[in-house]
Structure formats: C-alpha cells, structure tokens
N, C-alpha and C. Protein backbone atom coordinates (compact mmCIF):
# COMPACT_ATOMS: atom_id res chain seq x y z
N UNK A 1 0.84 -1.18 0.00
CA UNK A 1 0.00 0.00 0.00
C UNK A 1 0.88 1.25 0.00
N UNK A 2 0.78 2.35 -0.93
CA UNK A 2 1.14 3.62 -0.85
C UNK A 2 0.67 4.53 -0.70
N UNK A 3 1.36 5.69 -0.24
CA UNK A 3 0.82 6.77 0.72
C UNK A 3 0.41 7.81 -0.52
N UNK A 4 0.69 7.65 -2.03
CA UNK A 4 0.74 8.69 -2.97
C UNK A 4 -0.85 8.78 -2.76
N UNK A 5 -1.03 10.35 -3.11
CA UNK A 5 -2.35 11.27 -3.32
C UNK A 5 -2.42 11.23 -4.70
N UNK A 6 -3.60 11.24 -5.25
CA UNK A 6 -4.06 11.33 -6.43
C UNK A 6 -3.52 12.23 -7.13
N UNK A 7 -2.36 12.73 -7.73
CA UNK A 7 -2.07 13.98 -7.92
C UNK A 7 -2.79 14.69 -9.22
N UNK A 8 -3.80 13.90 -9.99
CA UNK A 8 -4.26 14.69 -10.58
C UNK A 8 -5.18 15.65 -9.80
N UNK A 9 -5.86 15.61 -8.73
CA UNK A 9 -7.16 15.84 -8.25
C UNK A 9 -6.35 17.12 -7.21
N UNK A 10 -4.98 17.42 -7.26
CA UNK A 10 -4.38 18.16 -6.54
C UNK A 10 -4.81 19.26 -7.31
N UNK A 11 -5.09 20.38 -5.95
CA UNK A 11 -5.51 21.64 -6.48
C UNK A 11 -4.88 22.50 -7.69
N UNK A 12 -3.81 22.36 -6.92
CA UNK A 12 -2.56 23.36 -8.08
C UNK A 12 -2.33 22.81 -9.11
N UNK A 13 -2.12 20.92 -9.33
CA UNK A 13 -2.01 20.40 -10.76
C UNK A 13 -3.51 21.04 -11.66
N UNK A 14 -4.97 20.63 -10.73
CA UNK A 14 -6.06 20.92 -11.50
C UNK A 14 -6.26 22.41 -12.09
N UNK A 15 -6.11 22.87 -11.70
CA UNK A 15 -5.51 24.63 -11.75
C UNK A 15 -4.91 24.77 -13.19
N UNK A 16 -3.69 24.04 -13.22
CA UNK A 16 -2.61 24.07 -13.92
C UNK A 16 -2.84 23.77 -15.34
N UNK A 17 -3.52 22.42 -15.17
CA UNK A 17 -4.31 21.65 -16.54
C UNK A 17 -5.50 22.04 -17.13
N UNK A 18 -5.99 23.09 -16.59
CA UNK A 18 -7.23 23.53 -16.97
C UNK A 18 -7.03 24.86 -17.55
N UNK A 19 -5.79 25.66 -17.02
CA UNK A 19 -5.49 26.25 -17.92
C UNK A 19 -4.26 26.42 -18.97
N UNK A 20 -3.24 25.47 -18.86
CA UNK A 20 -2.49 24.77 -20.15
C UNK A 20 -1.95 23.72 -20.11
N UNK A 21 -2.58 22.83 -19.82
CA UNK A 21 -2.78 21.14 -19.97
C UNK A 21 -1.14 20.71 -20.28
N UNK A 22 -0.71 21.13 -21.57
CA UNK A 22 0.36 20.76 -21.82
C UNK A 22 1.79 21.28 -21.22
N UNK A 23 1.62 22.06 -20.76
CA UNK A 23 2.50 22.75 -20.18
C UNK A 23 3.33 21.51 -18.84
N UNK A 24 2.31 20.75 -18.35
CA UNK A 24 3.12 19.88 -17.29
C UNK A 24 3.53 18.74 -18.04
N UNK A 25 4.43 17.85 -18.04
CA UNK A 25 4.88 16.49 -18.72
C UNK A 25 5.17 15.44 -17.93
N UNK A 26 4.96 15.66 -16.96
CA UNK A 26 5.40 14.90 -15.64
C UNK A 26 5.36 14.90 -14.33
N UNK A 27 4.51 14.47 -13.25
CA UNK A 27 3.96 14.45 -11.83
C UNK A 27 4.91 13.66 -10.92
N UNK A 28 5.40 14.34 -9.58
CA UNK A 28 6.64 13.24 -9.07
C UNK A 28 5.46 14.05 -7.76
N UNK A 29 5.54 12.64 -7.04
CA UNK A 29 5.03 12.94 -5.28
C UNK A 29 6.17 11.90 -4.74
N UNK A 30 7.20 12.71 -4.13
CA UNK A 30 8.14 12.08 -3.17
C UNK A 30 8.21 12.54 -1.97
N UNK A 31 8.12 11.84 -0.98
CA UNK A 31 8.60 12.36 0.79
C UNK A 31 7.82 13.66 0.60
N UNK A 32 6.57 13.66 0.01
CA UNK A 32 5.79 14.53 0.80
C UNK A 32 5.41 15.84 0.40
N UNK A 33 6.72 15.93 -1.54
CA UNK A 33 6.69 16.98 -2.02
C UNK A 33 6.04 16.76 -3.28
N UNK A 34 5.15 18.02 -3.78
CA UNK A 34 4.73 17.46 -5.07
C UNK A 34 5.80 18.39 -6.05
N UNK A 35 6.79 17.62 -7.27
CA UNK A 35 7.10 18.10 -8.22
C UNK A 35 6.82 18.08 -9.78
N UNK A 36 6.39 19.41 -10.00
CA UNK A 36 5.75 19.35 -11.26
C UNK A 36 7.12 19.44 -12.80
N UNK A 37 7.25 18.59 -13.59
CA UNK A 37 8.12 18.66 -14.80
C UNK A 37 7.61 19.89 -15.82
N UNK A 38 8.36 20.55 -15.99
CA UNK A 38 8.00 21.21 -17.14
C UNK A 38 8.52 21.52 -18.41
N UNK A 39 7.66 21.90 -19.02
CA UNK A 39 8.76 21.68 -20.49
C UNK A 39 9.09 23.26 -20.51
N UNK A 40 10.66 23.19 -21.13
CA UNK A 40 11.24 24.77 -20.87
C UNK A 40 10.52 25.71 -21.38
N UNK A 41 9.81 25.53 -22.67
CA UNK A 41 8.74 26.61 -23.35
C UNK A 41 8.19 27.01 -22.59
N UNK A 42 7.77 26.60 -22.10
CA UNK A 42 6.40 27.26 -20.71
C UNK A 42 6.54 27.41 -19.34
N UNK A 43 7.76 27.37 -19.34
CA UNK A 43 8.42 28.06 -17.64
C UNK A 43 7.64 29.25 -17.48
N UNK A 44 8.03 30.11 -18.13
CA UNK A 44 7.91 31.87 -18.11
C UNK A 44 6.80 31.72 -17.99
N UNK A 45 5.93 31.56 -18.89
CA UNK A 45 4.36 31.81 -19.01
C UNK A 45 3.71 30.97 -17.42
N UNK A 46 4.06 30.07 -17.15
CA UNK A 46 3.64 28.67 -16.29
C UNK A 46 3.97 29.38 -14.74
N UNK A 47 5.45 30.53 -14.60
CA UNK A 47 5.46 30.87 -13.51
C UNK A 47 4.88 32.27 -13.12
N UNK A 48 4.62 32.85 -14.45
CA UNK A 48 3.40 34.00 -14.10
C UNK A 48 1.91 33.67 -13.74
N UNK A 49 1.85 32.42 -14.06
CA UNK A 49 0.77 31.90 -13.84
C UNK A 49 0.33 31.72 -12.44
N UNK A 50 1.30 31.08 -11.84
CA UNK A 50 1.66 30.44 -10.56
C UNK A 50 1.24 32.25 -9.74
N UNK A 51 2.29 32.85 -9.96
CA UNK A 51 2.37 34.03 -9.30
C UNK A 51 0.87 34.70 -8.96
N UNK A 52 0.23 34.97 -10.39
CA UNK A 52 -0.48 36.24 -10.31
C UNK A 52 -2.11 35.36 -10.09
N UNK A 53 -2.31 34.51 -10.09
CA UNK A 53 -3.16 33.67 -9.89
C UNK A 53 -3.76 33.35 -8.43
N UNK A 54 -4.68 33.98 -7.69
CA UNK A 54 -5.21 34.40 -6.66
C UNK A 54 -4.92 33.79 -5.51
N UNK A 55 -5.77 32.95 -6.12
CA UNK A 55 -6.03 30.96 -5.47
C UNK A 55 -4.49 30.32 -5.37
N UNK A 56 -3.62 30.12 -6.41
CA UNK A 56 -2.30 29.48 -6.31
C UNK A 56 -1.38 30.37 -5.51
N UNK A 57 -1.68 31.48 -5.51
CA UNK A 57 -0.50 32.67 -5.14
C UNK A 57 0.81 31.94 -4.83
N UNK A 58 1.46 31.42 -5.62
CA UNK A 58 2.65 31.12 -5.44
C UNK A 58 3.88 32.40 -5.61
N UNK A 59 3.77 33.39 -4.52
CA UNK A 59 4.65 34.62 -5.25
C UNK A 59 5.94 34.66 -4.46
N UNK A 60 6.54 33.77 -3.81
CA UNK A 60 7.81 33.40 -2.94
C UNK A 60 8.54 32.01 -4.01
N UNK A 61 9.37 32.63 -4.46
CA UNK A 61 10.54 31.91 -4.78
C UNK A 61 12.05 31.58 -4.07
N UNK A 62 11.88 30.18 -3.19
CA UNK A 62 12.62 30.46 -2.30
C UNK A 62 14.06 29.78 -2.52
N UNK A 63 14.17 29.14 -3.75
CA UNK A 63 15.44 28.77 -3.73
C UNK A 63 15.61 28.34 -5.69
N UNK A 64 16.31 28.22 -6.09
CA UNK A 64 16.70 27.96 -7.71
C UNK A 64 18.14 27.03 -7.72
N UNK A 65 17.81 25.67 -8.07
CA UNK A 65 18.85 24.75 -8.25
C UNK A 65 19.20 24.28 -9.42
N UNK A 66 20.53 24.08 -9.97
CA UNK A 66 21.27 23.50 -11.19
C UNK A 66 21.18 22.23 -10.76
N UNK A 67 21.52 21.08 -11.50
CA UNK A 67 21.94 19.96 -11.83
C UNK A 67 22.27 19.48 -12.79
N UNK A 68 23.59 18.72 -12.89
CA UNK A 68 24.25 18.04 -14.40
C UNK A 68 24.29 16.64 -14.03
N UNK A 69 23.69 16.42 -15.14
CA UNK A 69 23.13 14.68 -15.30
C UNK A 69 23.85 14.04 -15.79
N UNK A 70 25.10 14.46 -16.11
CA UNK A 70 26.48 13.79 -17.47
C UNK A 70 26.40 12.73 -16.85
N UNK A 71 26.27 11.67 -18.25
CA UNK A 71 26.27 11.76 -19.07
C UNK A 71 24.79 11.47 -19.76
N UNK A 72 23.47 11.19 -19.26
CA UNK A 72 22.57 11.55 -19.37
C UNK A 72 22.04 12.54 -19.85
N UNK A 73 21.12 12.76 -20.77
CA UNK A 73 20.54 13.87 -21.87
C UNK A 73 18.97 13.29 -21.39
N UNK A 74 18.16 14.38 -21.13
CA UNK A 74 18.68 16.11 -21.17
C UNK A 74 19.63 15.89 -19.83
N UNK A 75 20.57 16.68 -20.49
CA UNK A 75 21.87 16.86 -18.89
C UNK A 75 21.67 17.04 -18.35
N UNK A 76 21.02 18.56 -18.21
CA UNK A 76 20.61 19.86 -16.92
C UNK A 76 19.37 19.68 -16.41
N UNK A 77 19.48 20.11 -15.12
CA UNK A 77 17.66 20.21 -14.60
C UNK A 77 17.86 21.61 -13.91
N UNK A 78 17.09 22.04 -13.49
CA UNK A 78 16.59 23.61 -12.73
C UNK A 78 15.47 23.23 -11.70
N UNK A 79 15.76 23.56 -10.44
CA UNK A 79 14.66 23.14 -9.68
C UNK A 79 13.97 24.37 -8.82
N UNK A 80 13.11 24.61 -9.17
CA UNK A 80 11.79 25.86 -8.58
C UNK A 80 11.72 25.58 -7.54
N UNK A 81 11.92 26.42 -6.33
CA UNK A 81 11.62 25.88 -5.02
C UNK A 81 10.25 26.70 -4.17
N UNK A 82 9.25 26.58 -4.67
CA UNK A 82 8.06 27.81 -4.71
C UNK A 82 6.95 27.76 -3.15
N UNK A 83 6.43 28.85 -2.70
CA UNK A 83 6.08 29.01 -1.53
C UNK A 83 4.74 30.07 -1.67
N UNK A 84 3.44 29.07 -1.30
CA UNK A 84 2.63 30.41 -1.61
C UNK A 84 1.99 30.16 -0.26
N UNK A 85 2.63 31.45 0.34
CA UNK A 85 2.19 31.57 2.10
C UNK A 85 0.55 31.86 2.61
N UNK A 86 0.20 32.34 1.42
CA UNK A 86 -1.40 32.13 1.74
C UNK A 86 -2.08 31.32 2.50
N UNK A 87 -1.68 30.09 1.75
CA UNK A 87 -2.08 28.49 1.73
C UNK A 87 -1.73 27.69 1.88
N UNK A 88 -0.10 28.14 2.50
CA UNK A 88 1.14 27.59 3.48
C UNK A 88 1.46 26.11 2.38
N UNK A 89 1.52 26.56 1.20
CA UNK A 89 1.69 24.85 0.11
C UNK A 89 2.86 25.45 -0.64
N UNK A 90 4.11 24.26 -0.69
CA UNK A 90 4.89 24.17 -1.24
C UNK A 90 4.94 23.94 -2.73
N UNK A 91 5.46 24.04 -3.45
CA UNK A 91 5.43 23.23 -5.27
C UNK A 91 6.93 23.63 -5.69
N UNK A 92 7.55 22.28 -6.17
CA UNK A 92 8.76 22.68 -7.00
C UNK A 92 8.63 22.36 -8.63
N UNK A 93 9.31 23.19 -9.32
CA UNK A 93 8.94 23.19 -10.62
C UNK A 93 10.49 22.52 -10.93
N UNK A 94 10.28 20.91 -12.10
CA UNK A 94 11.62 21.05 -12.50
C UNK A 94 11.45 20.93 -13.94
N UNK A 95 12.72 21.57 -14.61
CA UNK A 95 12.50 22.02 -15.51
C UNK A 95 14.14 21.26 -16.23
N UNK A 96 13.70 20.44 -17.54
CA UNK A 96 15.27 20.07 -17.94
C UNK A 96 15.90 20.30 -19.35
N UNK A 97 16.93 20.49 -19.46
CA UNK A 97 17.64 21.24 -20.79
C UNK A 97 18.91 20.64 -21.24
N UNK A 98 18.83 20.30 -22.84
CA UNK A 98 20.02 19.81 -23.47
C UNK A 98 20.97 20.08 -22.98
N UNK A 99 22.08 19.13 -23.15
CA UNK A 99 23.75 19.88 -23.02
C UNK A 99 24.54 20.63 -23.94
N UNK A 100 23.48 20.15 -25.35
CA UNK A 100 24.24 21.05 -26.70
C UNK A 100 23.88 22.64 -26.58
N UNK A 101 22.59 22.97 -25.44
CA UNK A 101 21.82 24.20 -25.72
C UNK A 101 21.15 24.76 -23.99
N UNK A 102 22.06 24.70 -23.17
CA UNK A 102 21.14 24.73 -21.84
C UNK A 102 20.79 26.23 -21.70
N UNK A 103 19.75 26.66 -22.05
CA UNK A 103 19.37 28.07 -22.10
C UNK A 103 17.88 28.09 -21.75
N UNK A 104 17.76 28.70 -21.37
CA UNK A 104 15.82 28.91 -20.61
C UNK A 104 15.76 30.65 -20.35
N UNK A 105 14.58 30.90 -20.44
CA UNK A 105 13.83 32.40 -20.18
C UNK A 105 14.27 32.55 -18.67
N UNK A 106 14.28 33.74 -18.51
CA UNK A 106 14.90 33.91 -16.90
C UNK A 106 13.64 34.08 -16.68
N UNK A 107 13.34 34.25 -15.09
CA UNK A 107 11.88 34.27 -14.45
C UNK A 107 12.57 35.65 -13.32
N UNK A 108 13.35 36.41 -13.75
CA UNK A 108 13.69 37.39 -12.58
C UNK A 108 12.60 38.27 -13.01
N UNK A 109 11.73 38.53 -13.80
CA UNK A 109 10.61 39.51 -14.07
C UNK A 109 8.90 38.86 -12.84
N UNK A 110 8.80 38.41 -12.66
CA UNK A 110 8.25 37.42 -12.24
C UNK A 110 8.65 37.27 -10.79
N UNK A 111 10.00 37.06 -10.25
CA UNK A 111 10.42 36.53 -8.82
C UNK A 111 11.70 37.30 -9.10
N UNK A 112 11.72 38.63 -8.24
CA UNK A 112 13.37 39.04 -8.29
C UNK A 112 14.15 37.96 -8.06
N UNK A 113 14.01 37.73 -6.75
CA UNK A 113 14.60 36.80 -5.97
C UNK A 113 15.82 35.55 -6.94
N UNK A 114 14.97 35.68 -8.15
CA UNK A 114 15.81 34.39 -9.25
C UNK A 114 17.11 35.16 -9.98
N UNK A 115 17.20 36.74 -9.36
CA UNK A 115 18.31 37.28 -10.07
C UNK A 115 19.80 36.81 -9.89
N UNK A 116 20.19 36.77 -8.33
CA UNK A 116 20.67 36.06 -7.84
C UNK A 116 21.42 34.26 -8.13
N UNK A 117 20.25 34.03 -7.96
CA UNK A 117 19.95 32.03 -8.45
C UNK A 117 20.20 31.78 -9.70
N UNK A 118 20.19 32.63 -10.60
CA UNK A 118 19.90 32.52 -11.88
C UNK A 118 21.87 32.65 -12.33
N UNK A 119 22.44 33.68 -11.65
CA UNK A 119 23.72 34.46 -11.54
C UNK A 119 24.65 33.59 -11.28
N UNK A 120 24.23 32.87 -9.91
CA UNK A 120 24.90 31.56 -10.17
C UNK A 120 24.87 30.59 -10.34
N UNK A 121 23.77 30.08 -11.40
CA UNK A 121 23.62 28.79 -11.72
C UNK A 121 25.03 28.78 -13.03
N UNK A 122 24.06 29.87 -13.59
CA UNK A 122 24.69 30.72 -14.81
C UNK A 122 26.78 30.24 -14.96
N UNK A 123 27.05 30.89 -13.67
CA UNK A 123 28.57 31.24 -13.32
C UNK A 123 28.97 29.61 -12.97
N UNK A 124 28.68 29.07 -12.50
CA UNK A 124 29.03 27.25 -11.86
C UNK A 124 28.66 25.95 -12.87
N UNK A 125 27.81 26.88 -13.73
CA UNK A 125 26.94 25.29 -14.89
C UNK A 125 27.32 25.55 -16.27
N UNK A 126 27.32 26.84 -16.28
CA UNK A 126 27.19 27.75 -17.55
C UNK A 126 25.41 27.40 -18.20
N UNK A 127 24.77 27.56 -17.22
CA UNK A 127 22.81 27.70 -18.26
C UNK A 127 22.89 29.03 -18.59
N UNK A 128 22.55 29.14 -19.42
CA UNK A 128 21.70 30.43 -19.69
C UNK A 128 20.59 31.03 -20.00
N UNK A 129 20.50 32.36 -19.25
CA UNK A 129 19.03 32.67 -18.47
C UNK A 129 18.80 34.11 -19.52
N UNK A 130 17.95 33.70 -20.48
CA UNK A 130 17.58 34.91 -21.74
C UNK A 130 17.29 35.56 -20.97
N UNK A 131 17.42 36.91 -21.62
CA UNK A 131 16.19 38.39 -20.98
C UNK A 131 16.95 38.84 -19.14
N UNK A 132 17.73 38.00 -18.76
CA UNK A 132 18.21 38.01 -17.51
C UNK A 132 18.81 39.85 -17.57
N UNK A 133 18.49 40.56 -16.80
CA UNK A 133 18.76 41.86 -16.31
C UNK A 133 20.29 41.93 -15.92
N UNK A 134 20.57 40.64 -15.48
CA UNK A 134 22.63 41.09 -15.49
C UNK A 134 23.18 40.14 -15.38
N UNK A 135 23.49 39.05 -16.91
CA UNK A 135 23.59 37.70 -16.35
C UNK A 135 25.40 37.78 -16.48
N UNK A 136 26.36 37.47 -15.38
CA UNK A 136 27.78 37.63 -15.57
C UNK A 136 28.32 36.67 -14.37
N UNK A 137 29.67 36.23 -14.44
CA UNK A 137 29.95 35.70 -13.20
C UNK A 137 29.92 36.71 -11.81
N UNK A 138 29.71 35.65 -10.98
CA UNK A 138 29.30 36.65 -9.38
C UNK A 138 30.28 35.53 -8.46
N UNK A 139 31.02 34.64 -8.92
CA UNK A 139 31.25 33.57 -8.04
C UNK A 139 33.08 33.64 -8.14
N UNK A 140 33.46 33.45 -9.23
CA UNK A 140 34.55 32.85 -10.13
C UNK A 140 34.98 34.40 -11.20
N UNK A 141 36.43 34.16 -11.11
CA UNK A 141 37.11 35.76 -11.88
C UNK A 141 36.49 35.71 -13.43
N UNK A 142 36.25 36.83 -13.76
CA UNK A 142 35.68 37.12 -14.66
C UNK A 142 36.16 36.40 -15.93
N UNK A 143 38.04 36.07 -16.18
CA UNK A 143 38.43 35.07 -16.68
C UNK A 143 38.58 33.93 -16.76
N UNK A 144 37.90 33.42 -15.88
CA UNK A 144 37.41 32.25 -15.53
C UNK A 144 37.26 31.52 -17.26
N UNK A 145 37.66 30.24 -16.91
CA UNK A 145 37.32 29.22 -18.48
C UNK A 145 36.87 28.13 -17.70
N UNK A 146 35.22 28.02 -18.25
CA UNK A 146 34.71 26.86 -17.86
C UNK A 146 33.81 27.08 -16.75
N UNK A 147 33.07 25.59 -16.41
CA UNK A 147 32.14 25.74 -15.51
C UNK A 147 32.69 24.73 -14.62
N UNK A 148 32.79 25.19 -13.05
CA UNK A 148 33.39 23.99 -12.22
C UNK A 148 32.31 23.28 -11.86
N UNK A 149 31.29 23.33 -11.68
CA UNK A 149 30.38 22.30 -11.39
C UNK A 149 29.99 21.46 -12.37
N UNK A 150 30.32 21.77 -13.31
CA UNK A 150 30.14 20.48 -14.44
C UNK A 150 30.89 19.53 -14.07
N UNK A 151 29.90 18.33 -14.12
CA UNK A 151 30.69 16.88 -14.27
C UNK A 151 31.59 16.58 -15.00
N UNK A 152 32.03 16.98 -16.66
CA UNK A 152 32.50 16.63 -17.37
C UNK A 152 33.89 17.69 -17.06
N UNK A 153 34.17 19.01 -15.68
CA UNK A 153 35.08 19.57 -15.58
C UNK A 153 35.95 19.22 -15.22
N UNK A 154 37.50 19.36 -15.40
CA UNK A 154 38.68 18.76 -15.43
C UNK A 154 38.75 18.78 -13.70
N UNK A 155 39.37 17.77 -12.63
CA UNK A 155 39.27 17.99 -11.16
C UNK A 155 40.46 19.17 -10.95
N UNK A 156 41.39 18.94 -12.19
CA UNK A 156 42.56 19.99 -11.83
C UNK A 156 42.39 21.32 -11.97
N UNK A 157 41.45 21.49 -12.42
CA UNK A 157 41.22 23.00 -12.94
C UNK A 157 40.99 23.56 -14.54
N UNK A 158 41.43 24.49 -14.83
CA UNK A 158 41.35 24.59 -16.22
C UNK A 158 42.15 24.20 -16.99
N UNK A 159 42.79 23.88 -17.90
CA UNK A 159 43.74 23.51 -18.58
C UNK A 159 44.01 24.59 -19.91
C-alpha cells in the first residue's frame, strides 16, 4: 500500500491543466513533495501563472537549483523551489535542458529573488538565463574558463 495522493485531483495540478494542460509532462510525489516537470517553453508563461493567480499565489521563490546529469541527456535540470504563504503549500517546478543548448527564459521579471539564483547557476553550470537583467559571473574571476560544477570539468582546474 502507498501513501501517494491522487495527484491529478491536486488543487494546483487541477488549476494548472485547466489552464495549459500541456505545459506539465510529468507528476513526481516524493517524501511529501509534489514536483511538477515542465517543459522549458512554458516556464515563463507557467510561472506567471503560478504568481499572479489568486487561489495558487505562489509569489515566494525560495530557492533555484542547477543539476548536471552527465552523461545523461537532457543533462541539466533547474529546480523551482516555490512558496505560496497564503495556503502555506509548497510546489517545486523542475525544468530540464540539453547539453548542446542549456538556455531557458529567466523568471527574474516574475520573482526578483531568481536574479541572484539565476547568476549563479549561470557562473558554476554555464545555463543560460535569456532576458536576464545582469547575467555575468558573481562567483569565479571574470576570466574564468569553464564551468566547475560540471561533471565533465577537469578535477585539476582549467587547462
């Protein structure tokens, strides 16, 4: 017997699908969290949604995570760490991207808060965050070659 909830019948999925169905590709309920997959097209649109949307008020973005999947395709994931205090309900959005092309719409219009997150996913993975208001390293010298958190990065450094 398992403890999973119906997750279609979940408020925020029903919400979600009723007004762009396709936009989710994938439902994960683990330890308690529901994570929604999304396809990168519809981040932007999907997290204004979230935001300005009464009932969901998801308008706390409380954390933005990289991950490299090397050697696995899609490589990258991005993980939404979202908070709508209204209704005291959590939702993480993950979102995943080629290794030939890891680029996605920034959501700092939407959640300052991702200016930051976005800065250094950006600087440690190398993703890149279109439309981003100041996307540059914040971590690592500006001459920096390469991304150290990549799996596929040399352990010695740059070469």
């Amino acid at each position: 017997m398992t403890d999973t909830p119906d997750l279609e019948n979940n408020p925020t999925v029903a919400k979600i699908r009723a007004w762009r169905p396709e936009a989710i590709s994938e439902l994960i309920f683990f330890r308690g969290e529901l994570t929604l997959v999304v396809r990168r097209e519809f981040l932007r649109t999907l997290a204004e949604f979230l935001a300005a949307d009464s009932y969901l008020a998801f308008t706390y973005l409380s954390d933005v995570t990289g991950v490299d999947r090397f050697p696995i395709e899609p490589r990258f994931e991005l993980n939404y760490h979202l908070l709508s205090m209204s209704r005291r309900d959590t939702l993480r959005l993950r979102v995943r991207l080629p290794g030939e092309s890891p680029v996605i719409e920034s959501v700092v219009p939407v959640w300052p808060t991702a200016n930051w997150h976005e800065r250094e996913i950006f600087d440690l993975f190398g993703m890149r965050f279109e439309g981003h208001p100041d996307l540059r390293r914040m971590l690592m010298p500006d001459d920096w070659e390469g991304y150290p958190l990549r799996k596929d990065y040399p352990v010695e450094g740059p070469r």
